[in-house]
PDB file of N, CA and C in Angstrom:
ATOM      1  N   UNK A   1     357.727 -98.271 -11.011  1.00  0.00           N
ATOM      2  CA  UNK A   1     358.202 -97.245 -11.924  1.00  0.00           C
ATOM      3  C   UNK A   1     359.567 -97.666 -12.437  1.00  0.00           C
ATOM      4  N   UNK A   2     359.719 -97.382 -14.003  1.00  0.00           N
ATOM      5  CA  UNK A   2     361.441 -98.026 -14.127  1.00  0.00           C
ATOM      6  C   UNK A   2     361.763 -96.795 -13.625  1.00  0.00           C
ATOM      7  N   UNK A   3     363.365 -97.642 -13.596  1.00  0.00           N
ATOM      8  CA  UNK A   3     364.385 -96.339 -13.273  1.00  0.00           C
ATOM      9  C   UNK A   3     364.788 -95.827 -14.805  1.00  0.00           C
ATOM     10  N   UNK A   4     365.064 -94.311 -14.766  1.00  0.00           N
ATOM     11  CA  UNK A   4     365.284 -93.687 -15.634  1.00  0.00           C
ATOM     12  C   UNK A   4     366.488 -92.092 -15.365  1.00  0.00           C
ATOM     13  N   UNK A   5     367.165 -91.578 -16.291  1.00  0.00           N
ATOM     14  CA  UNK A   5     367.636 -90.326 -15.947  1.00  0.00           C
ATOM     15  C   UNK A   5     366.573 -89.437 -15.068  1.00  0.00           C
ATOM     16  N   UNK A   6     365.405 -89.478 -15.320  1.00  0.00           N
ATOM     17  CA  UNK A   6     364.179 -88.457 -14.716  1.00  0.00           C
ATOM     18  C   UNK A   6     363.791 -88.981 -13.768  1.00  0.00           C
ATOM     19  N   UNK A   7     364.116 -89.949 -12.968  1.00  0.00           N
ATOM     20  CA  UNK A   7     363.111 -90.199 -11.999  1.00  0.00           C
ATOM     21  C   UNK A   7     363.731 -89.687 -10.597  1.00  0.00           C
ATOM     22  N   UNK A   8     362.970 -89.060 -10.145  1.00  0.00           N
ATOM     23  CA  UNK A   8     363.354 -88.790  -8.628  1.00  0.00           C
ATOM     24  C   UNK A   8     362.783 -89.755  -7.514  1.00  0.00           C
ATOM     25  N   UNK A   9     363.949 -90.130  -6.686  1.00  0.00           N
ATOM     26  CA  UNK A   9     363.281 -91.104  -5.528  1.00  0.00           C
ATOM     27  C   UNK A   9     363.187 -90.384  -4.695  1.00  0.00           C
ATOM     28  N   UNK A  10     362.361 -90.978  -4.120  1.00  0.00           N
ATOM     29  CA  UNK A  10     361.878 -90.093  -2.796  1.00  0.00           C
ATOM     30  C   UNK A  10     361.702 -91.067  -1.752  1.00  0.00           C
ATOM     31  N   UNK A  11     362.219 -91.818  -1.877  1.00  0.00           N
ATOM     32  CA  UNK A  11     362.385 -92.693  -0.119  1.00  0.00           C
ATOM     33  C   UNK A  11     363.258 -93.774  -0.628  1.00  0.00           C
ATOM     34  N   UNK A  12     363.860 -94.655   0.438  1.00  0.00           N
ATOM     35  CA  UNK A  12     364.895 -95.760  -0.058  1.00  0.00           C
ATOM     36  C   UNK A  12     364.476 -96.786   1.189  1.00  0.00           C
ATOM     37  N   UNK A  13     364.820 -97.767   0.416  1.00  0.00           N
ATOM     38  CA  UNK A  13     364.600 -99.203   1.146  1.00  0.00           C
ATOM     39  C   UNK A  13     366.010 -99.940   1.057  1.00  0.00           C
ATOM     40  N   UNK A  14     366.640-100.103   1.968  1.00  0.00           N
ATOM     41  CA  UNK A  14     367.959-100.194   2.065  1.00  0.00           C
ATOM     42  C   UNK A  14     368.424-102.019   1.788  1.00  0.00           C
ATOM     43  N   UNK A  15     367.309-102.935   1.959  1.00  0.00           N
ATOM     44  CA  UNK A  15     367.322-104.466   1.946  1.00  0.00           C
ATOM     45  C   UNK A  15     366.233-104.959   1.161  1.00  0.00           C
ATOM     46  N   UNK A  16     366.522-105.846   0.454  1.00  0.00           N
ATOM     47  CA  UNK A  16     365.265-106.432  -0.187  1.00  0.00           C
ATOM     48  C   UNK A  16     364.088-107.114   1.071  1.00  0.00           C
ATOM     49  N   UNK A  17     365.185-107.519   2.464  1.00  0.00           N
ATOM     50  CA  UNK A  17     363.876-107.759   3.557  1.00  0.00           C
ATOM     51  C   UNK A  17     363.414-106.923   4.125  1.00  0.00           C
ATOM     52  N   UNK A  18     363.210-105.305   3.460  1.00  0.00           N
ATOM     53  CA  UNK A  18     362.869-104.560   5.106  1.00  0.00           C
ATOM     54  C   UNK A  18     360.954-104.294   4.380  1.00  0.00           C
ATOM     55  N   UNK A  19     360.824-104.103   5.122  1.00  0.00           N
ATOM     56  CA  UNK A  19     358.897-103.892   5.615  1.00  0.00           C
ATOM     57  C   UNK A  19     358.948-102.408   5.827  1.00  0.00           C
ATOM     58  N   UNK A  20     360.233-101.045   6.230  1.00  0.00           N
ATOM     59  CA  UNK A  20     359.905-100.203   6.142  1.00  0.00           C
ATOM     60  C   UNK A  20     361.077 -99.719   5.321  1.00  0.00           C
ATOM     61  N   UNK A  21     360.581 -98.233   5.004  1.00  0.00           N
ATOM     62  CA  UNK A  21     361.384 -96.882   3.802  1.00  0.00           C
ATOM     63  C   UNK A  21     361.773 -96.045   4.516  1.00  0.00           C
ATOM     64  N   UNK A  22     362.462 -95.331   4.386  1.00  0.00           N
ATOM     65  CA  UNK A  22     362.850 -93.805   4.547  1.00  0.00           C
ATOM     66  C   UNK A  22     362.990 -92.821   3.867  1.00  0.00           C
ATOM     67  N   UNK A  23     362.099 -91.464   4.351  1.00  0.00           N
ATOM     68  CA  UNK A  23     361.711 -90.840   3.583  1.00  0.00           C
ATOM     69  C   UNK A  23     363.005 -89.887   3.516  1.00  0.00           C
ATOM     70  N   UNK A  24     363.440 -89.688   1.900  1.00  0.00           N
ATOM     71  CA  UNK A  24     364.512 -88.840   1.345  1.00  0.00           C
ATOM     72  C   UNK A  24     364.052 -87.170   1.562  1.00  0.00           C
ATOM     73  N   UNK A  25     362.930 -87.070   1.646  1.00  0.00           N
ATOM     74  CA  UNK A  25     362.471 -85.839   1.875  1.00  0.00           C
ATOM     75  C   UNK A  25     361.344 -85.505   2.292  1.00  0.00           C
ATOM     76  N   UNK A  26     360.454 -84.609   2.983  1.00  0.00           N
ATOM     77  CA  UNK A  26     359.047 -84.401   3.666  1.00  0.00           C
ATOM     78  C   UNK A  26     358.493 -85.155   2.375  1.00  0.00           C
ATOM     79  N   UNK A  27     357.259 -86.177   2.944  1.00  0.00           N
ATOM     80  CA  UNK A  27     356.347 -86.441   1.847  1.00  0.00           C
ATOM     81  C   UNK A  27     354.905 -86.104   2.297  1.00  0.00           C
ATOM     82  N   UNK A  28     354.080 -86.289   1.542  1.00  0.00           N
ATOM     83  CA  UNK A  28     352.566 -85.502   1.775  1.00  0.00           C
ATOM     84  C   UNK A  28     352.043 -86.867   2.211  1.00  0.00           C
ATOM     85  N   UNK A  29     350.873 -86.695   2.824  1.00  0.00           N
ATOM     86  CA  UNK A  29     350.319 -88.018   3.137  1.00  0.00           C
ATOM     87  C   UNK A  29     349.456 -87.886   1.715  1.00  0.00           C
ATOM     88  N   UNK A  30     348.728 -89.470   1.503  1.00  0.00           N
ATOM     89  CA  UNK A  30     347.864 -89.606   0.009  1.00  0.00           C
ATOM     90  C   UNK A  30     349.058 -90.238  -0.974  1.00  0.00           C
ATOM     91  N   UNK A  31     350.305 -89.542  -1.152  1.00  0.00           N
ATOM     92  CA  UNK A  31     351.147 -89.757  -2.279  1.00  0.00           C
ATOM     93  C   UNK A  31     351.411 -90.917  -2.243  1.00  0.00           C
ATOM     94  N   UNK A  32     352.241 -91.655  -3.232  1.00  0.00           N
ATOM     95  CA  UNK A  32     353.035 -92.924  -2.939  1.00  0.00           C
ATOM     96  C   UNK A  32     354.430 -92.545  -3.538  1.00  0.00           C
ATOM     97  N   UNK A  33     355.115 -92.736  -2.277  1.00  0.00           N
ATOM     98  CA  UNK A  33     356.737 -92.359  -2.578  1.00  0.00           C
ATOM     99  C   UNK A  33     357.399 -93.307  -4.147  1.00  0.00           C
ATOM    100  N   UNK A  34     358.279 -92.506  -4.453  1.00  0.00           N
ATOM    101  CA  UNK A  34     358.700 -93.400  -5.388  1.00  0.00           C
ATOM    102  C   UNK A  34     360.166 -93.944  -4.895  1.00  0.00           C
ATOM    103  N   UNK A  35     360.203 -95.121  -4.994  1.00  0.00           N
ATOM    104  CA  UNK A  35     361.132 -96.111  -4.365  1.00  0.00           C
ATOM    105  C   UNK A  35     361.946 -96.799  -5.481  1.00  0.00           C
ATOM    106  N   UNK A  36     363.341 -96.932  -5.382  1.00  0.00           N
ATOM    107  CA  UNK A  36     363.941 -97.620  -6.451  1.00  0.00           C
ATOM    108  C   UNK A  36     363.881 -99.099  -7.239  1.00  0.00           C
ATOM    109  N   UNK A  37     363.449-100.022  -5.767  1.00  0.00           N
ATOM    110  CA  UNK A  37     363.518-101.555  -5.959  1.00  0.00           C
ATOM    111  C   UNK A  37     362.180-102.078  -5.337  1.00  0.00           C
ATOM    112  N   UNK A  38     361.107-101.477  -5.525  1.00  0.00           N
ATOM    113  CA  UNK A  38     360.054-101.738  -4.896  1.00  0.00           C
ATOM    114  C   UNK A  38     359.101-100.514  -5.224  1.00  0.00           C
ATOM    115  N   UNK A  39     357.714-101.528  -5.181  1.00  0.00           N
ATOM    116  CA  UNK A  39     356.094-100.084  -5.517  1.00  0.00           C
ATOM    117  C   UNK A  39     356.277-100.069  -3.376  1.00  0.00           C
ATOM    118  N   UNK A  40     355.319 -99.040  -3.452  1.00  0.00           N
ATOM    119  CA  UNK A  40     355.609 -97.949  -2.073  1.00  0.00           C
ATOM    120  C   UNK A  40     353.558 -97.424  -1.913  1.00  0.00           C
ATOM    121  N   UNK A  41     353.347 -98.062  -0.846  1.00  0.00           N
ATOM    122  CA  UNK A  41     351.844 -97.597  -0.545  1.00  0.00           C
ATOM    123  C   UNK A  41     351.585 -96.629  -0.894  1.00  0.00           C
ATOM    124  N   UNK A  42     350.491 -95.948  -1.006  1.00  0.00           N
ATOM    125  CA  UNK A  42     350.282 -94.295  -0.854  1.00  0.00           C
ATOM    126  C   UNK A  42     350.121 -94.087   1.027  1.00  0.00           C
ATOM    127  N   UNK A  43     350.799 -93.381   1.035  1.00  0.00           N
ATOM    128  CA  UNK A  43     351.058 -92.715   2.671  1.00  0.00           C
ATOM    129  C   UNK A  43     349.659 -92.717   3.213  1.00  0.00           C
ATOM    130  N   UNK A  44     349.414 -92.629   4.853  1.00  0.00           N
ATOM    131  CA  UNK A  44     348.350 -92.676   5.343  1.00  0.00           C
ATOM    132  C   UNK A  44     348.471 -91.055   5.716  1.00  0.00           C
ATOM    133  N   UNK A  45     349.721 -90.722   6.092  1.00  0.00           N
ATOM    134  CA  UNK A  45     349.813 -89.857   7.488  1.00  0.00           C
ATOM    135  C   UNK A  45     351.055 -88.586   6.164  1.00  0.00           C
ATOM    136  N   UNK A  46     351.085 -87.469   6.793  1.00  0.00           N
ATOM    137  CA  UNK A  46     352.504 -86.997   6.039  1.00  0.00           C
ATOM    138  C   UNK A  46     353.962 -87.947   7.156  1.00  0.00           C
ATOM    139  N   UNK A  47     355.065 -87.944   5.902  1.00  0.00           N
ATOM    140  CA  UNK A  47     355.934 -88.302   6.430  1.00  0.00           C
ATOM    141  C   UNK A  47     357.424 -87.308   6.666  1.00  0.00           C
ATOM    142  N   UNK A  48     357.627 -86.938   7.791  1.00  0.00           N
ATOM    143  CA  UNK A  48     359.012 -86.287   7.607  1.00  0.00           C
ATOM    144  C   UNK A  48     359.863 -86.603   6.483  1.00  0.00           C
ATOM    145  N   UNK A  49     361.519 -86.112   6.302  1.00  0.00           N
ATOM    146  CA  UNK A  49     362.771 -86.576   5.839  1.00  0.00           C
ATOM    147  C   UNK A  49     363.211 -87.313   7.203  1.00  0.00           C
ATOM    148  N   UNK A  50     363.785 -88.430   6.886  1.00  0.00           N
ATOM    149  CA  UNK A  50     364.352 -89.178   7.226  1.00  0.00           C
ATOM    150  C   UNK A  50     363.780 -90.334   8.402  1.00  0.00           C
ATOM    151  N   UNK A  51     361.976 -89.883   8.202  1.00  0.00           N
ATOM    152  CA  UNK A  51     361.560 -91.211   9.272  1.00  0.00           C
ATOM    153  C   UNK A  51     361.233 -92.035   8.425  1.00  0.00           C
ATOM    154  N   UNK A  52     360.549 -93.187   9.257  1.00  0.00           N
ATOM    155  CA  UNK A  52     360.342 -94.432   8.093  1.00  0.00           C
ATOM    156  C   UNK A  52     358.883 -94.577   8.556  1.00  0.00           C
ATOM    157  N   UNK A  53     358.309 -95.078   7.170  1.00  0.00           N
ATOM    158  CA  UNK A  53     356.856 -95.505   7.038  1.00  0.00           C
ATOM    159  C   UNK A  53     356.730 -97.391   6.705  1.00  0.00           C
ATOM    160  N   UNK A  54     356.188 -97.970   7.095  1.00  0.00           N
ATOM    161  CA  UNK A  54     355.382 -99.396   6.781  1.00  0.00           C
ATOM    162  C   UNK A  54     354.998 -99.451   5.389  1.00  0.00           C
ATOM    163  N   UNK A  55     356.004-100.239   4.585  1.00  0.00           N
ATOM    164  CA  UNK A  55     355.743-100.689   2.769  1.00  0.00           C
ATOM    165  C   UNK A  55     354.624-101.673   3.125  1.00  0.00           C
ATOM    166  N   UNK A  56     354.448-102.514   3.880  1.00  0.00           N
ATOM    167  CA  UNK A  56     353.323-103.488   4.294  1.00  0.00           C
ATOM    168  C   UNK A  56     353.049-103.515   5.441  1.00  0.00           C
ATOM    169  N   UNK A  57     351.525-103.568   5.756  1.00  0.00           N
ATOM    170  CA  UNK A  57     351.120-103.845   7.550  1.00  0.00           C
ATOM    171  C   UNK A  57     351.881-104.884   8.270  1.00  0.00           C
ATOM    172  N   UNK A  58     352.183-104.300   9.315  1.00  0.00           N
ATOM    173  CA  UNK A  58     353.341-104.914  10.805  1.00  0.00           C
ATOM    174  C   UNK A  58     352.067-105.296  11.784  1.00  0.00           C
ATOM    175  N   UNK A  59     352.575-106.506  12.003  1.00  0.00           N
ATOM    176  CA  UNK A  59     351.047-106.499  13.052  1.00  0.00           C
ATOM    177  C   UNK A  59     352.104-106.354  14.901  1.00  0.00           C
ATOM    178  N   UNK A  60     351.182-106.054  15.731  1.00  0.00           N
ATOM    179  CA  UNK A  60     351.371-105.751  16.864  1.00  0.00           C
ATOM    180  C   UNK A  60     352.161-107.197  17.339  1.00  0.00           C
ATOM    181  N   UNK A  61     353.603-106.939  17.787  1.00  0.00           N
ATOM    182  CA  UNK A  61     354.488-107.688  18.237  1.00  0.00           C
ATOM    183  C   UNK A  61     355.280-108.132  17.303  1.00  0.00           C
ATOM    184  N   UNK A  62     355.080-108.101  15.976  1.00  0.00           N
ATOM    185  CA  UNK A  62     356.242-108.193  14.823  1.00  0.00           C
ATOM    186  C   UNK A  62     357.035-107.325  14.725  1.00  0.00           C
ATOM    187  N   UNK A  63     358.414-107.516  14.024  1.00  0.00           N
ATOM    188  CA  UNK A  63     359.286-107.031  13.979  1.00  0.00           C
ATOM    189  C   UNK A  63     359.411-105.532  12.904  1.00  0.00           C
ATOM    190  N   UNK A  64     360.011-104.580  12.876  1.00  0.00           N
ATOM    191  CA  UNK A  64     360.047-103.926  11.588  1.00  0.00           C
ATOM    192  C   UNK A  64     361.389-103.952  11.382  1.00  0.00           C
ATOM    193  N   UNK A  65     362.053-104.328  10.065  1.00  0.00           N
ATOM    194  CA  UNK A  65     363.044-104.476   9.875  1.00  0.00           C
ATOM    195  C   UNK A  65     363.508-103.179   8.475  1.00  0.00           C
ATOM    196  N   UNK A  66     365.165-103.229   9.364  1.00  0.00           N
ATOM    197  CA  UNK A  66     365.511-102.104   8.163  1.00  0.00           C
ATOM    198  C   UNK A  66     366.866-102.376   7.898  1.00  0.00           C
ATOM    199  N   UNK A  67     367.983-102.214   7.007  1.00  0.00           N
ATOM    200  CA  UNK A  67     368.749-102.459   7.219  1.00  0.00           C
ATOM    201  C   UNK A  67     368.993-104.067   6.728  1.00  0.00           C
ATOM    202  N   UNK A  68     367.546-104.934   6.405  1.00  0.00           N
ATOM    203  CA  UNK A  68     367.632-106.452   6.747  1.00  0.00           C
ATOM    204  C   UNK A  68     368.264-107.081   7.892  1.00  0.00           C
ATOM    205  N   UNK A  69     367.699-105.988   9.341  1.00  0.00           N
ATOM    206  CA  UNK A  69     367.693-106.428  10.437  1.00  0.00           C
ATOM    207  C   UNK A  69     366.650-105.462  11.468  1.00  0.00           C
ATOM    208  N   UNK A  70     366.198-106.657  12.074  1.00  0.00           N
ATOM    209  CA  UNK A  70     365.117-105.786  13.250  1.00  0.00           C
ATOM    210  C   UNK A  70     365.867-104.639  13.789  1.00  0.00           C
ATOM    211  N   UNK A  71     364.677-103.273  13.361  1.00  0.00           N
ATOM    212  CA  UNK A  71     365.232-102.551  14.701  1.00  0.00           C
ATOM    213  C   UNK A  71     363.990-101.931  16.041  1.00  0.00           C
ATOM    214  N   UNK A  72     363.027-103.083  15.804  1.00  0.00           N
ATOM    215  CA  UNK A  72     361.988-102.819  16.781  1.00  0.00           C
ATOM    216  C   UNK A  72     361.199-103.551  16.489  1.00  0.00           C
ATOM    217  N   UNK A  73     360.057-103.461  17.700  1.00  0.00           N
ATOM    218  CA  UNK A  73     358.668-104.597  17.900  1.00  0.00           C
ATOM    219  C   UNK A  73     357.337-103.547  17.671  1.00  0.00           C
ATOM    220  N   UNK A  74     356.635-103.565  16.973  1.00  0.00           N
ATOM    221  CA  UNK A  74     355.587-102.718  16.435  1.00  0.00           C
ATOM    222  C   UNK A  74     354.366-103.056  18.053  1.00  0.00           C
ATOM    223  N   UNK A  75     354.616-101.871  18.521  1.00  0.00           N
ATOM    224  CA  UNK A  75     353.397-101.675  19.623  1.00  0.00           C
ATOM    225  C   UNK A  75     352.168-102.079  19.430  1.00  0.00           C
ATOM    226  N   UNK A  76     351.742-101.848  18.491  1.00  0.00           N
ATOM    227  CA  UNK A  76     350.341-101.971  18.199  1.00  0.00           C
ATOM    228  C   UNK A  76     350.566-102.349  16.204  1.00  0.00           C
ATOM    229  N   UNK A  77     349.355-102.598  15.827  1.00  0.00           N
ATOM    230  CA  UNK A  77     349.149-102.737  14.581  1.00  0.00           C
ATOM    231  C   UNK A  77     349.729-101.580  13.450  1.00  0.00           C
ATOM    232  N   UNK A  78     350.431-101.482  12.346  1.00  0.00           N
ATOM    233  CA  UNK A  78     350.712-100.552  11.641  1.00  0.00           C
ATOM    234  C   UNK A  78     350.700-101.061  10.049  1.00  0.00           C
ATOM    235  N   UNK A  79     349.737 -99.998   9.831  1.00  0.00           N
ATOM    236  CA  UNK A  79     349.060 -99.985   8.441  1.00  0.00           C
ATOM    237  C   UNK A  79     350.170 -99.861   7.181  1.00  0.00           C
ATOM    238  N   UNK A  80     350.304-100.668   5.936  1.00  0.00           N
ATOM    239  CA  UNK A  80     350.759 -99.956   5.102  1.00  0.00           C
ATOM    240  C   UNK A  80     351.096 -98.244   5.084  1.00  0.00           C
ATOM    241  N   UNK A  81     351.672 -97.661   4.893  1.00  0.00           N
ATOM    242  CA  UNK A  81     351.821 -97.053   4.446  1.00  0.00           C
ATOM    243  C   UNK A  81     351.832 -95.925   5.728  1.00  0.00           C
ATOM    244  N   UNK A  82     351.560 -95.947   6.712  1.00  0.00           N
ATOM    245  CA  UNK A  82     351.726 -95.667   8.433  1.00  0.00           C
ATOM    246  C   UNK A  82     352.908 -95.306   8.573  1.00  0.00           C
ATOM    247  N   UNK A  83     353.636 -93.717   9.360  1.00  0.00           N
ATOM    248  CA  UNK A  83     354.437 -93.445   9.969  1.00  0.00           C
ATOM    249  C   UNK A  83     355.020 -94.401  10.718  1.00  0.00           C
ATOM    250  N   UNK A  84     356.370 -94.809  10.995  1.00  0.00           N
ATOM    251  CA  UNK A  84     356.852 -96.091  12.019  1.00  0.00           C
ATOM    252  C   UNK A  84     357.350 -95.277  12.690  1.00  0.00           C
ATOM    253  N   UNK A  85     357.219 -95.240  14.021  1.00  0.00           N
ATOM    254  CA  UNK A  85     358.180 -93.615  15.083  1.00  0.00           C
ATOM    255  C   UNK A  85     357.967 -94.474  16.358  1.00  0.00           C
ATOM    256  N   UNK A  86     358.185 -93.794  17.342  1.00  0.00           N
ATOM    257  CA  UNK A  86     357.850 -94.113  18.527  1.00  0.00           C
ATOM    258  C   UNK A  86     356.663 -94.377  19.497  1.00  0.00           C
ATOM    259  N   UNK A  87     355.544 -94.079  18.674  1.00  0.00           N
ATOM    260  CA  UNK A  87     354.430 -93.833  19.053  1.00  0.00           C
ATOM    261  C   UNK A  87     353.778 -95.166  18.835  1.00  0.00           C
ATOM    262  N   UNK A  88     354.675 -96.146  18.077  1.00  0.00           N
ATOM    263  CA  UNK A  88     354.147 -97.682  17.662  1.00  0.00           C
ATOM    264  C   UNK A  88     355.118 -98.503  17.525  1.00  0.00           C
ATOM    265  N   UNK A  89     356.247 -98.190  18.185  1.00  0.00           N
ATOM    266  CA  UNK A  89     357.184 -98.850  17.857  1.00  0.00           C
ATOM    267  C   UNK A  89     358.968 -98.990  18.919  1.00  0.00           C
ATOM    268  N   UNK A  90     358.440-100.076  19.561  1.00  0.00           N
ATOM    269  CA  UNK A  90     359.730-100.298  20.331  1.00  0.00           C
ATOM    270  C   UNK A  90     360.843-100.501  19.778  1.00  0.00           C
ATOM    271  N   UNK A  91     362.068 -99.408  19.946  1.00  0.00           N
ATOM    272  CA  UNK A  91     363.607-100.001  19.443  1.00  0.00           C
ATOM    273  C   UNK A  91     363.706-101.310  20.075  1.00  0.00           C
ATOM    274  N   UNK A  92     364.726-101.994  19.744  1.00  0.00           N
ATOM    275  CA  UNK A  92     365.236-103.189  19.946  1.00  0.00           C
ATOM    276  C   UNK A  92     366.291-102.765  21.209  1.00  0.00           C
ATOM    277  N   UNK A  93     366.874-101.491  20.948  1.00  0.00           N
ATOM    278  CA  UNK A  93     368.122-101.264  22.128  1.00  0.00           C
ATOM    279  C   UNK A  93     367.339-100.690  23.614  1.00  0.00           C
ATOM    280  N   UNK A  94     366.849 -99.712  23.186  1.00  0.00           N
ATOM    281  CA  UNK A  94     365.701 -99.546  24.617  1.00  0.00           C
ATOM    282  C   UNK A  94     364.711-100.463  25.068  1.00  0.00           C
ATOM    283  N   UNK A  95     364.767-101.760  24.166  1.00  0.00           N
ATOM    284  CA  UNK A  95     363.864-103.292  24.994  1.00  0.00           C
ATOM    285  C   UNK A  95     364.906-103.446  25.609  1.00  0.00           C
ATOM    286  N   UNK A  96     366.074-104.337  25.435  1.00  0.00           N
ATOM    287  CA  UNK A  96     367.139-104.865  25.916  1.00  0.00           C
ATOM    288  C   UNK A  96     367.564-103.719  27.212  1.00  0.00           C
ATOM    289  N   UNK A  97     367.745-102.379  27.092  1.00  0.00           N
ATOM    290  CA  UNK A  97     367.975-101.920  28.195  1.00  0.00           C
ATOM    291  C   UNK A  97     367.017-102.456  29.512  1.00  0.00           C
ATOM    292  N   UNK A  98     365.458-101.941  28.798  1.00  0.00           N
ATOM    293  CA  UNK A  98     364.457-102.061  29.966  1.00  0.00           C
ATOM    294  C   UNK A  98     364.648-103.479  30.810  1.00  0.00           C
ATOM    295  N   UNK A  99     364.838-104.126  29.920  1.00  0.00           N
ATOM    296  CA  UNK A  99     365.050-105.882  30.201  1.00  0.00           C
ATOM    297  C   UNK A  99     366.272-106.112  31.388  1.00  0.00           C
ATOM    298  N   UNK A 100     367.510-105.428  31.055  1.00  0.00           N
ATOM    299  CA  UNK A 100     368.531-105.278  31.942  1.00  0.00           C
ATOM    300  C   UNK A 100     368.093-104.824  33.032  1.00  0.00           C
ATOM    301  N   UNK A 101     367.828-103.447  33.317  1.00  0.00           N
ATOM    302  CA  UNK A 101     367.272-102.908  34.607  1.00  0.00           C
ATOM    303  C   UNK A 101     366.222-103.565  35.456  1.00  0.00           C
ATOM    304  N   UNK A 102     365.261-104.380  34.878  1.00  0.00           N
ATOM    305  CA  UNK A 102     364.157-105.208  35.184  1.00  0.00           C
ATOM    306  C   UNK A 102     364.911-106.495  36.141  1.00  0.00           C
ATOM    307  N   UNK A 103     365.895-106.903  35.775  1.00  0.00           N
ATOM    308  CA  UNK A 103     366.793-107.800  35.876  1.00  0.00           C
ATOM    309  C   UNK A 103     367.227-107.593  37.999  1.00  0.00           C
TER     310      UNK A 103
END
């Protein structure tokens, strides 16, 4: 979509490397967010404000990056356009803890 006076975004991608968005506001699942510097899947799942969804499938043990830096290891497989939360997705700071205590 160009950018224009009218366009409302509705999620932001903060790096040209990240693999996930954040949603600027509740989105419906079906839709496809509109994103400033990038096209944006149509959602699988609804998405809160402020979690992040998968712009492209993460396969199980890859990284999801935001920021244009990892902030977790994808548990299992995650679809385009897939909620990224906890339910599939290891932080990077609670690995490194577990790793310490393991220690």
């Amino acid at each position: 979509m160009a950018a224009d006076d009218k366009t409302v975004w509705t999620a932001l991608r903060l790096h040209p490397a990240d693999n996930v968005a954040t949603a600027l506001r509740d989105l419906p699942a079906g839709g496809s967010p509109h994103i400033s510097d990038c096209a944006a899947p149509a959602l699988r799942t609804d998405i809160a404000r402020g979690h992040k969804f998968a712009l492209s499938p993460i396969a199980a043990g890859e990284q999801a990056i935001k920021y244009g830096q990892a902030v977790g290891v994808a548990l299992s497989d995650i679809a385009a356009g897939e909620h990224v939360h906890l339910h599939n997705l290891e932080g990077l700071a609670g690995r490194a803890e577990r790793h310490r205590n393991a220690s």
